[in-house]
Protein backbone atom coordinates (compact mmCIF):
# COMPACT_ATOMS: atom_id res chain seq x y z
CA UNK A 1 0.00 0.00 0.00
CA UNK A 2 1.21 3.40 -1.29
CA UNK A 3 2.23 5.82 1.36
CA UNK A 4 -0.55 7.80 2.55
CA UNK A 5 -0.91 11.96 3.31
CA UNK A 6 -2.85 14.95 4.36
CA UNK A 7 -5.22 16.91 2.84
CA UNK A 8 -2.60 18.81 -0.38
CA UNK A 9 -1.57 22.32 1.28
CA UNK A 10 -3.08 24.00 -1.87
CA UNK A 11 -6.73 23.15 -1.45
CA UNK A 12 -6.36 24.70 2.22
CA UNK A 13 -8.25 27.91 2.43
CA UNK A 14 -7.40 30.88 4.51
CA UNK A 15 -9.55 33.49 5.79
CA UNK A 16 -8.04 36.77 7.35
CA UNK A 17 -10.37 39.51 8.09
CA UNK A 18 -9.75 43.00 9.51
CA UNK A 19 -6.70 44.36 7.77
CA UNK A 20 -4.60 41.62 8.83
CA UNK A 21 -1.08 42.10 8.63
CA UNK A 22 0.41 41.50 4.85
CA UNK A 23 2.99 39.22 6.36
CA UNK A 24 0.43 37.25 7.79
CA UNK A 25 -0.79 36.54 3.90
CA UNK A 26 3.13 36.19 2.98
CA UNK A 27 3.61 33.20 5.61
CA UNK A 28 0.84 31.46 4.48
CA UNK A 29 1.43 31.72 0.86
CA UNK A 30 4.19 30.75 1.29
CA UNK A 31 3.21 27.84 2.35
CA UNK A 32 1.02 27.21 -0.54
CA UNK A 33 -2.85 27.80 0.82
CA UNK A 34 -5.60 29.88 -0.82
CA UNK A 35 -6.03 33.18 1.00
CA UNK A 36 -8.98 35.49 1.14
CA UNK A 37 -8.37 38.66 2.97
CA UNK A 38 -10.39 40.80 3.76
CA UNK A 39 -10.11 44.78 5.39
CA UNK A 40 -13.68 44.12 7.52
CA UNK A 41 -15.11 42.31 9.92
CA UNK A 42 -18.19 39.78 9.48
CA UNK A 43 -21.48 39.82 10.52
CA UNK A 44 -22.20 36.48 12.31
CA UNK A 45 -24.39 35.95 9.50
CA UNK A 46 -21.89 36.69 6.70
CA UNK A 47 -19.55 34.10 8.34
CA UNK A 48 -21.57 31.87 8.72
CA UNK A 49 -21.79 31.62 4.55
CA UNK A 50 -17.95 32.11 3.99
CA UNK A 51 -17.00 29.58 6.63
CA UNK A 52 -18.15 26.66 5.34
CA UNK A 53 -15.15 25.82 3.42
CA UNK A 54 -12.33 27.27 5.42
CA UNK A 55 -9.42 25.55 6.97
CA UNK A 56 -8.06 27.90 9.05
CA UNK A 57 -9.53 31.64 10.22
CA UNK A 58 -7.31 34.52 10.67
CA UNK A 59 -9.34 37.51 13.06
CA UNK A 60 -9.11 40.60 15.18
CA UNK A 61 -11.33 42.08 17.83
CA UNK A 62 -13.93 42.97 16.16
CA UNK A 63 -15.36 39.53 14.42
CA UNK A 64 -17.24 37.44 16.85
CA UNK A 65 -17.04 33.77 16.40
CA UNK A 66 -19.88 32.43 18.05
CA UNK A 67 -21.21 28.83 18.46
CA UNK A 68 -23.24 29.34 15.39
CA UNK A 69 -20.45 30.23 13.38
CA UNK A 70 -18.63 26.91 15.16
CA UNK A 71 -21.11 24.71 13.87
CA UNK A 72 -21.55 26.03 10.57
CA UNK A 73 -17.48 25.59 10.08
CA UNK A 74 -17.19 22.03 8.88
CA UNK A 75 -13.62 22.53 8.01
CA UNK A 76 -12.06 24.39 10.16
CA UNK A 77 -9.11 23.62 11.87
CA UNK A 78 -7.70 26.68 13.95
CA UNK A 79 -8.61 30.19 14.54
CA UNK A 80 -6.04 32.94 14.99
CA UNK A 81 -6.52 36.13 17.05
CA UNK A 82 -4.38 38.57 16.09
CA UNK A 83 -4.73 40.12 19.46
CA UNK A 84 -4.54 39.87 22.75
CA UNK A 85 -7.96 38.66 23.80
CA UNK A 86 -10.01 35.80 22.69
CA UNK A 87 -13.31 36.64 24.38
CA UNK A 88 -14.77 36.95 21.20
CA UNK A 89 -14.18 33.52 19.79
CA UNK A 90 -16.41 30.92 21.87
CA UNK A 91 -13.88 28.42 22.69
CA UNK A 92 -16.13 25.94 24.37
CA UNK A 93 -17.64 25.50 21.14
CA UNK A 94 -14.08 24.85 19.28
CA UNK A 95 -13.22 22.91 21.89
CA UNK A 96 -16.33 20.79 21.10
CA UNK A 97 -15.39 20.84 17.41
CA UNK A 98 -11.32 20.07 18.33
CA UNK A 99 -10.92 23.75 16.89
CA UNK A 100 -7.12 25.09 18.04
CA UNK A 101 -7.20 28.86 19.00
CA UNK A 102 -4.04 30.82 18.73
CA UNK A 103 -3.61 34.38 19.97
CA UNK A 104 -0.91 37.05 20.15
CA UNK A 105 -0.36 37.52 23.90
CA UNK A 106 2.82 40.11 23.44
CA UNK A 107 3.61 41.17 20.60
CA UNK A 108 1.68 44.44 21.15
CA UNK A 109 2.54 45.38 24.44
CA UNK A 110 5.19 47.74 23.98
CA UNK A 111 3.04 50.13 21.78
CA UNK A 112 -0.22 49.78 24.03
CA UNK A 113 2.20 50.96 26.91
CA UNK A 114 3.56 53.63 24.78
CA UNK A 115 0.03 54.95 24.36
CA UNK A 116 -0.99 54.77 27.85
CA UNK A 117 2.13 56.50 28.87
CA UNK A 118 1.85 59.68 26.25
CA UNK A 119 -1.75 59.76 27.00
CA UNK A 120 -1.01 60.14 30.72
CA UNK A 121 1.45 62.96 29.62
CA UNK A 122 -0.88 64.96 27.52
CA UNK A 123 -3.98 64.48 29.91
CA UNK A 124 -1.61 65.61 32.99
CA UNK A 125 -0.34 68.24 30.77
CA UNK A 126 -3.90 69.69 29.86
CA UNK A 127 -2.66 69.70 26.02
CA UNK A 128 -5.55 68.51 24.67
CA UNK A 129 -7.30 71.24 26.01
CA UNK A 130 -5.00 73.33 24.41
CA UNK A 131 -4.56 72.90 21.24
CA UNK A 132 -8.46 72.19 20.75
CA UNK A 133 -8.44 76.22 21.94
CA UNK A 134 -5.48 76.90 19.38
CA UNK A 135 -8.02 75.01 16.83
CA UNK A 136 -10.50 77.57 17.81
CA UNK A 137 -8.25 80.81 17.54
CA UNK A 138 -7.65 81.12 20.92
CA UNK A 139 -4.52 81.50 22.62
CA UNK A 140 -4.42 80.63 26.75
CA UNK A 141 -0.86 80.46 27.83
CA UNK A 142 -1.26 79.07 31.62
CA UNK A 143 0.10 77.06 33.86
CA UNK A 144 -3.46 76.71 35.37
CA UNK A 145 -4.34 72.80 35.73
CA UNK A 146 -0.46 71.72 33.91
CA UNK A 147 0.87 69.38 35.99
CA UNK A 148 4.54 67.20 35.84
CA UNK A 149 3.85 63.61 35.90
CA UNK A 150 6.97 63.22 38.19
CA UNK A 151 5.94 62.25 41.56
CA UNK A 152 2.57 62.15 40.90
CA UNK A 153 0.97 57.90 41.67
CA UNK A 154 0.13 55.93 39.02
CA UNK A 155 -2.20 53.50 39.82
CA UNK A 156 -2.46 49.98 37.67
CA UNK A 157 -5.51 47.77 37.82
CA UNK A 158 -4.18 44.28 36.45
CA UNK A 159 -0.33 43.90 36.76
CA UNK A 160 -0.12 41.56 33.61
CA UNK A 161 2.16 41.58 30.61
CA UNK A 162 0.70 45.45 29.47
CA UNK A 163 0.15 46.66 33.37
CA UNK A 164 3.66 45.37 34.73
CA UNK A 165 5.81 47.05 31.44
CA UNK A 166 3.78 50.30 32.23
CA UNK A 167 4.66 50.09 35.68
CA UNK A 168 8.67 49.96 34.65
CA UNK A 169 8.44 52.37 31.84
CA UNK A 170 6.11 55.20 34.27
CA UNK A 171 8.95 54.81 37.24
CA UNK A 172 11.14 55.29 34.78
CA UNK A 173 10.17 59.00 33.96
CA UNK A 174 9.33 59.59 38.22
CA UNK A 175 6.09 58.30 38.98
CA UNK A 176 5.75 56.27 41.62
CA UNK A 177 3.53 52.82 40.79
CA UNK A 178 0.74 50.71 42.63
CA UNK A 179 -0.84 47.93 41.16
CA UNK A 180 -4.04 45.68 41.97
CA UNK A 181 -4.00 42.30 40.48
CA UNK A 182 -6.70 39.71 41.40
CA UNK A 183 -3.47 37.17 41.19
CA UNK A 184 -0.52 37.79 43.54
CA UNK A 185 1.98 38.89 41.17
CA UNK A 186 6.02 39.97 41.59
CA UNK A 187 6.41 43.45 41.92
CA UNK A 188 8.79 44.85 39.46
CA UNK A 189 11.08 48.01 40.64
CA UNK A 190 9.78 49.77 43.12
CA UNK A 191 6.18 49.22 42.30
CA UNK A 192 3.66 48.30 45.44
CA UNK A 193 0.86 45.90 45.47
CA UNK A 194 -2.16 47.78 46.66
CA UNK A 195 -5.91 47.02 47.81
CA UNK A 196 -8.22 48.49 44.94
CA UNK A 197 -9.58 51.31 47.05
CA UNK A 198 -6.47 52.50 48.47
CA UNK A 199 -5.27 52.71 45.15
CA UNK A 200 -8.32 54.65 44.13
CA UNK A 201 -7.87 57.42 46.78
CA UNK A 202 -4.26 57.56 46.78
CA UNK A 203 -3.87 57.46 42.69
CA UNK A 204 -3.24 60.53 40.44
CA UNK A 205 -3.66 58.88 37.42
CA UNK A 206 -5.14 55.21 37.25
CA UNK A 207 -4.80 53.02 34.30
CA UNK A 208 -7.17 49.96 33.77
CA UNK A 209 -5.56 46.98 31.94
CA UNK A 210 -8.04 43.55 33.12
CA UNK A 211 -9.46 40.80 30.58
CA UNK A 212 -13.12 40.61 29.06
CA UNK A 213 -14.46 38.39 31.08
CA UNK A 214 -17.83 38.32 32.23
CA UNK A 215 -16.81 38.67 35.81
CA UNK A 216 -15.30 42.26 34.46
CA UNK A 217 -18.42 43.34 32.84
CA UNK A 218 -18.80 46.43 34.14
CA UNK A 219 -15.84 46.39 36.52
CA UNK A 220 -15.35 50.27 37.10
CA UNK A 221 -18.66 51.83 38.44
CA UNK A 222 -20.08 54.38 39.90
CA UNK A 223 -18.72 53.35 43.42
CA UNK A 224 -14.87 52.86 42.21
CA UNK A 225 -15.31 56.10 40.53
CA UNK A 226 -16.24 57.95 43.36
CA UNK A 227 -13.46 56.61 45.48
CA UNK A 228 -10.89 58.01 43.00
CA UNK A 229 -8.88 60.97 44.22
CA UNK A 230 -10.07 64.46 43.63
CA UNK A 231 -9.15 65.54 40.11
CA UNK A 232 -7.42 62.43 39.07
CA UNK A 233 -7.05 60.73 35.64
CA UNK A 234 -8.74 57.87 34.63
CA UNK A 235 -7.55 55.31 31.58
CA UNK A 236 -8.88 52.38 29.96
CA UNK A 237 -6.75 50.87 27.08
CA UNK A 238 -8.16 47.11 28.17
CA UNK A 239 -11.60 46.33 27.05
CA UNK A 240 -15.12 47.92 26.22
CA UNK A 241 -17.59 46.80 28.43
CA UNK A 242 -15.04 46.65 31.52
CA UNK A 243 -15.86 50.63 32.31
CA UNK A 244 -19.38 52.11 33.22
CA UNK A 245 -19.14 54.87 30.74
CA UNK A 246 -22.64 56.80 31.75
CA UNK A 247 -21.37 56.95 35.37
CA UNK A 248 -17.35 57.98 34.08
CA UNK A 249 -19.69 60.36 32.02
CA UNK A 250 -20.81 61.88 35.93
CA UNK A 251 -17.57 62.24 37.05
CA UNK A 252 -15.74 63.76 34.33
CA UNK A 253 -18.58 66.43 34.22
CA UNK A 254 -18.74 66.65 37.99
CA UNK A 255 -15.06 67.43 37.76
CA UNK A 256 -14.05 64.52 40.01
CA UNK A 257 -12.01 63.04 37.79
CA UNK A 258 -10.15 66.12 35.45
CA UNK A 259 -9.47 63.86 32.45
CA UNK A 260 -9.88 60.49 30.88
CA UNK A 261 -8.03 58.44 27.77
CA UNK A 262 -10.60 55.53 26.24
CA UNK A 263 -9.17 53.71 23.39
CA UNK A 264 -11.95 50.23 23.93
CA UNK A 265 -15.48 50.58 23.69
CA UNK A 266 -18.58 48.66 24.31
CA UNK A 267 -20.00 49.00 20.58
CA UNK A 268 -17.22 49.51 18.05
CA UNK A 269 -17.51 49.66 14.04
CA UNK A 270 -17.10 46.79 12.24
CA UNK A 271 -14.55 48.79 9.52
CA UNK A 272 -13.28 51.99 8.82
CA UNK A 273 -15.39 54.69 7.67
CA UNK A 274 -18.25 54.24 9.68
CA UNK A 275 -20.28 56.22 11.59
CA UNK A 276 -19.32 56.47 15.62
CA UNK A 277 -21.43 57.45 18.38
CA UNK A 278 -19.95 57.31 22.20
CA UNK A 279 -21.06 59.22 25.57
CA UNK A 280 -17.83 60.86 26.26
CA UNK A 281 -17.98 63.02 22.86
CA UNK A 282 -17.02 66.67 23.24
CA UNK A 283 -16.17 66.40 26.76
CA UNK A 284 -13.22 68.82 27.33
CA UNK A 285 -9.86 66.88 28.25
CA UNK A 286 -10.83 63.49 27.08
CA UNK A 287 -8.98 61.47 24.68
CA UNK A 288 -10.94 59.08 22.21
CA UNK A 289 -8.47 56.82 20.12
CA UNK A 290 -10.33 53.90 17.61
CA UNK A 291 -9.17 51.11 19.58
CA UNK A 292 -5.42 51.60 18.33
CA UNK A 293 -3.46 50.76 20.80
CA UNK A 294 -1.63 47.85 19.22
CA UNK A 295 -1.78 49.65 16.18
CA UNK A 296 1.99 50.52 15.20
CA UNK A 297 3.59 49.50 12.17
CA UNK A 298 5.77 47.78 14.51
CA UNK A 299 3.51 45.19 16.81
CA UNK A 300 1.24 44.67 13.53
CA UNK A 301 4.21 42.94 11.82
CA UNK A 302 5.46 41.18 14.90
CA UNK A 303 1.44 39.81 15.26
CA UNK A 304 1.30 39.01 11.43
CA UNK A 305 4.38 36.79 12.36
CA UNK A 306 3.88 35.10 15.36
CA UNK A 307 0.19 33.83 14.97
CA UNK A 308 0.59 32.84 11.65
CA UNK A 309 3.67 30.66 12.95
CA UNK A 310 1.74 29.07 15.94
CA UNK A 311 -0.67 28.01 13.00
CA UNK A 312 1.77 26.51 10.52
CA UNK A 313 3.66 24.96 13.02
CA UNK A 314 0.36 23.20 13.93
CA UNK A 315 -1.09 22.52 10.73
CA UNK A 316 2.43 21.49 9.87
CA UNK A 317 3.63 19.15 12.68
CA UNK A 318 0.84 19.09 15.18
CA UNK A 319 2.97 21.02 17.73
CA UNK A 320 -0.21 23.34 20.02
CA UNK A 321 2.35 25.01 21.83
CA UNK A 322 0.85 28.63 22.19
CA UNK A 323 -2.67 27.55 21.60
CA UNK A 324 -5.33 28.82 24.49
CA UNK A 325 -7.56 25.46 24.73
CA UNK A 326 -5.36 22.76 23.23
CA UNK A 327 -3.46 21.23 25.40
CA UNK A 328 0.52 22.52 24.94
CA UNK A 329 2.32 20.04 22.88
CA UNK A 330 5.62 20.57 21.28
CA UNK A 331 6.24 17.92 18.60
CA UNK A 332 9.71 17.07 16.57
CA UNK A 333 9.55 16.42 13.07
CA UNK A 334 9.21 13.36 11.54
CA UNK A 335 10.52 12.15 8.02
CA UNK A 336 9.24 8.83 6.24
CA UNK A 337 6.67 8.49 8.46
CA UNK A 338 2.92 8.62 9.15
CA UNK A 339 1.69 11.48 11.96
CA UNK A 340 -1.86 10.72 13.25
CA UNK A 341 -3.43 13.60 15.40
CA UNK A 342 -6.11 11.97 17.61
CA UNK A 343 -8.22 14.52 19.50
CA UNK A 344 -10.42 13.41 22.16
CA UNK A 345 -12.82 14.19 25.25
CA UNK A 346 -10.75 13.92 28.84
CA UNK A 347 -12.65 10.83 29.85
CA UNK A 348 -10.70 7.54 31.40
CA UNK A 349 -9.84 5.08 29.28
CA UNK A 350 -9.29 6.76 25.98
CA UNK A 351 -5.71 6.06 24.64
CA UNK A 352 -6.42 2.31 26.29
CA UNK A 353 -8.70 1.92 23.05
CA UNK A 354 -6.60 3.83 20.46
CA UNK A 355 -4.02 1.30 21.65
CA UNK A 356 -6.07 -1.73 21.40
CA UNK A 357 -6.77 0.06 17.67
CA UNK A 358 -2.85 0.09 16.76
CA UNK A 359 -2.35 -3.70 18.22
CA UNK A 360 -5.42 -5.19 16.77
CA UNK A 361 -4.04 -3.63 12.85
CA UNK A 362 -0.26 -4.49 13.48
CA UNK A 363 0.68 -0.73 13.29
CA UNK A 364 4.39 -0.16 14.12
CA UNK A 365 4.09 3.00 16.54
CA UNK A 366 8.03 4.92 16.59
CA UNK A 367 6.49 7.92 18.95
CA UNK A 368 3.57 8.36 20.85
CA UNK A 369 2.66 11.66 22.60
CA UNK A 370 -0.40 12.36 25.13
CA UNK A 371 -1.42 15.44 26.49
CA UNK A 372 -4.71 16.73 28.60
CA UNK A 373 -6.16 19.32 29.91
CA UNK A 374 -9.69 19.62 31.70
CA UNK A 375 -11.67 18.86 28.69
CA UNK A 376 -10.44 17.40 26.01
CA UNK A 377 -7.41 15.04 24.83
CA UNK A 378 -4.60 15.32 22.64
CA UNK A 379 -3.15 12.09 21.03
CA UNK A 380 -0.05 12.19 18.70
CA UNK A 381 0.73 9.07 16.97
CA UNK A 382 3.93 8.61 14.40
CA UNK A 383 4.05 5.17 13.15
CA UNK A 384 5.99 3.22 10.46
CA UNK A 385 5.24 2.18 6.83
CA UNK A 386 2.17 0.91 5.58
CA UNK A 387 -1.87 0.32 7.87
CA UNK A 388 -4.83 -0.92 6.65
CA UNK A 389 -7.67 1.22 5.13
CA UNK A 390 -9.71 0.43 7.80
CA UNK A 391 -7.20 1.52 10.35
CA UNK A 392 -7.96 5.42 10.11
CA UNK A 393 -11.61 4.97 10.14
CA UNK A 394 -11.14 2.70 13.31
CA UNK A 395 -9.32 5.78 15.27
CA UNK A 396 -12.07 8.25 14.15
CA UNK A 397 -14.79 5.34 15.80
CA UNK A 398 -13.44 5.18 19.62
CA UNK A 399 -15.93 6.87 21.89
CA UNK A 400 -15.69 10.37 22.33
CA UNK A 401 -13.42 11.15 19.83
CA UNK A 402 -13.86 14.48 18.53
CA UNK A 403 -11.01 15.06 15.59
CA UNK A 404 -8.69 12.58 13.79
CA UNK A 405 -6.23 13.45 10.77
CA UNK A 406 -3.53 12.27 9.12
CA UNK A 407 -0.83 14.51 9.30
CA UNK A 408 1.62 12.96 6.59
């Protein structure tokens, strides 16, 4: 029997929406799969159509991948958010198809610091203020409301990957740092871990960096707002919905807080061009960016890189190392012989029966690899030469399998 292989790399189809990164498309063709890119996102609707026939989907922030998209992808074998965040891919539905998810966890954290930290600058600064007035013809040279950002407290809210390098980069130019994390995290510098509302009274300027989930819905109210010190600055570069935006509304008009810098928001156009409506508009010293901060030339290309890599390297070889519901599996290569990716539901007995498959057809196995994590298994078989036809269909048969391929 003639050697047998995976599906041909150039009937694999690739879907990247919202202005993916062109090296991104350049990894990928180079690898020799169909590509359709796109500069939008999808209506739930719309990608529900489109899906049917892709292999592997290539998103941002703004395209939701719901369960109903999940189900209508027959094909699919990995998403990749080209972000930080995966809230908007339901991964309890790929992980009840044996769909891989791949995100960017780093590569933009240098320029979403860089944001926070000019925007704390200009808001301290009262520039926007400013040179809206120049704008206007009017020239107010003051010191009134200018203030250094030396010495003044920064305070952090989630003291991950964005919140810690924000926390070097701030001491850095004077400011002295606490954080609040949920998770008891190591202190870099001379930063202090703080209880939330001691860093609301004591904070000049507090920046908000936390995760989407639903426990975060909402997270700064009208009761953390009011605890904020008189006058302060208030930031959120994390998520939309995280922020109560009618009650930050109060306080910036109240003049309890003298300034605010939102670049997430709880409704955000699907593409450029589009119409925008938000409650902070025309409020004096706030700045509104379009949800940019990983937007630089820079953390684009390094995204466009690394996910695309995460993906090949599983499509490729198998390897899930990076993924955030498969179960981390770095693989070597194999030459001459057969890779079988067995993907499974975490219940006892499993790799007992794809065993007692391998023994009862004679296969030769060379490596075996298992991994697990709380729902589902991973099962990497490399075995030698020739198996019967009715080998493959065997594996895809044992109970509460979800995904089998042949690799190579």
């Amino acid at each position: 029997m003639s050697l047998k292989y995976s599906y041909p790399k150039e009937k694999i189809k690739v879907l990247l929406l919202e202005n993916i990164h062109s090296d991104a498309y350049e990894m990928f063709a180079s690898n020799g799969f169909q590509i359709d890119s796109r500069s939008e996102a999808l209506s739930e609707e719309d990608l529900c159509k489109i899906i049917q026939d892709i292999h592997i989907l290539g998103i941002r922030s703004k395209t939701h991948v719901s369960n109903k998209v999940v189900k209508s992808a027959n094909k699919l074998l990995c998403i990749g958010a080209f972000c930080i965040g995966t809230n908007q891919i339901d991964i309890s539905a790929c992980n009840q198809r044996g769909i891989a998810v791949f995100n960017a966890p780093y590569s933009n954290t240098r320029s979403v610091v860089e944001l926070a930290l000019g925007e704390i600058i200009l808001l301290m600064r009262n520039v926007i203020n400013k040179s809206q007035d120049l704008h206007l013809g009017k020239w107010d040279k003051t010191s009134e409301n200018s203030f250094e950002v030396r010495g003044k407290t920064l305070g952090i809210i989630g003291y991950g990957h964005i919140g810690s390098q924000l926390s070097v980069l701030a001491e850095a130019i004077g400011m002295k740092v606490l954080f609040y994390d949920i998770i008891d995290k190591m202190p870099l510098g001379n930063a202090q871990s703080s209880d939330i509302n001691e860093l609301l009274h004591q904070s000049d300027v507090v920046s908000l960096h936390i995760d989407g989930r639903k426990e975060n819905h909402q997270f700064i109210n009208a009761d953390y707002l009011d605890k904020m010190k008189e006058g302060s600055i208030f930031l959120n570069l994390s998520r939309g919905y995280v922020v109560d935006y009618f009650a930050l509304k109060e306080a910036l008009l109240s003049r309890k807080i003298i300034g605010a810098g939102i670049d997430v928001f709880p409704d955000e156009p699907k593409s450029n061009g589009e119409n925008f409506h938000f409650i902070l508009q025309n409020i004096p010293n706030v700045i509104l960016t379009p949800h940019i901060g990983g937007s630089t030339e820079e953390a684009q290309s390094l995204i466009g890189r690394f996910v695309p890599n995460k993906i090949l390297n599983f499509i490729n070889n198998g390897s899930t190392d990076g993924s955030v519901n498969f179960p981390s599996v770095q693989l070597p290569t194999q030459n001459n012989q057969h890779r079988i990716l067995h993907i499974h539901r975490n219940v006892p007995g499993i790799l007992a029966k794809i065993n007692q498959v391998i023994a009862s057809n004679e296969v030769n196995i060379t490596g075996q690899y298992l991994k697990t994590n709380e729902e589902m298994g991973y099962v990497i078989m490399d075995i030698e030469g020739e198996y019967p036809d009715s080998f493959f269909g065997e594996l895809k048969s044992v109970e509460h399998t979800i995904k089998c391929r042949i690799l190579y």
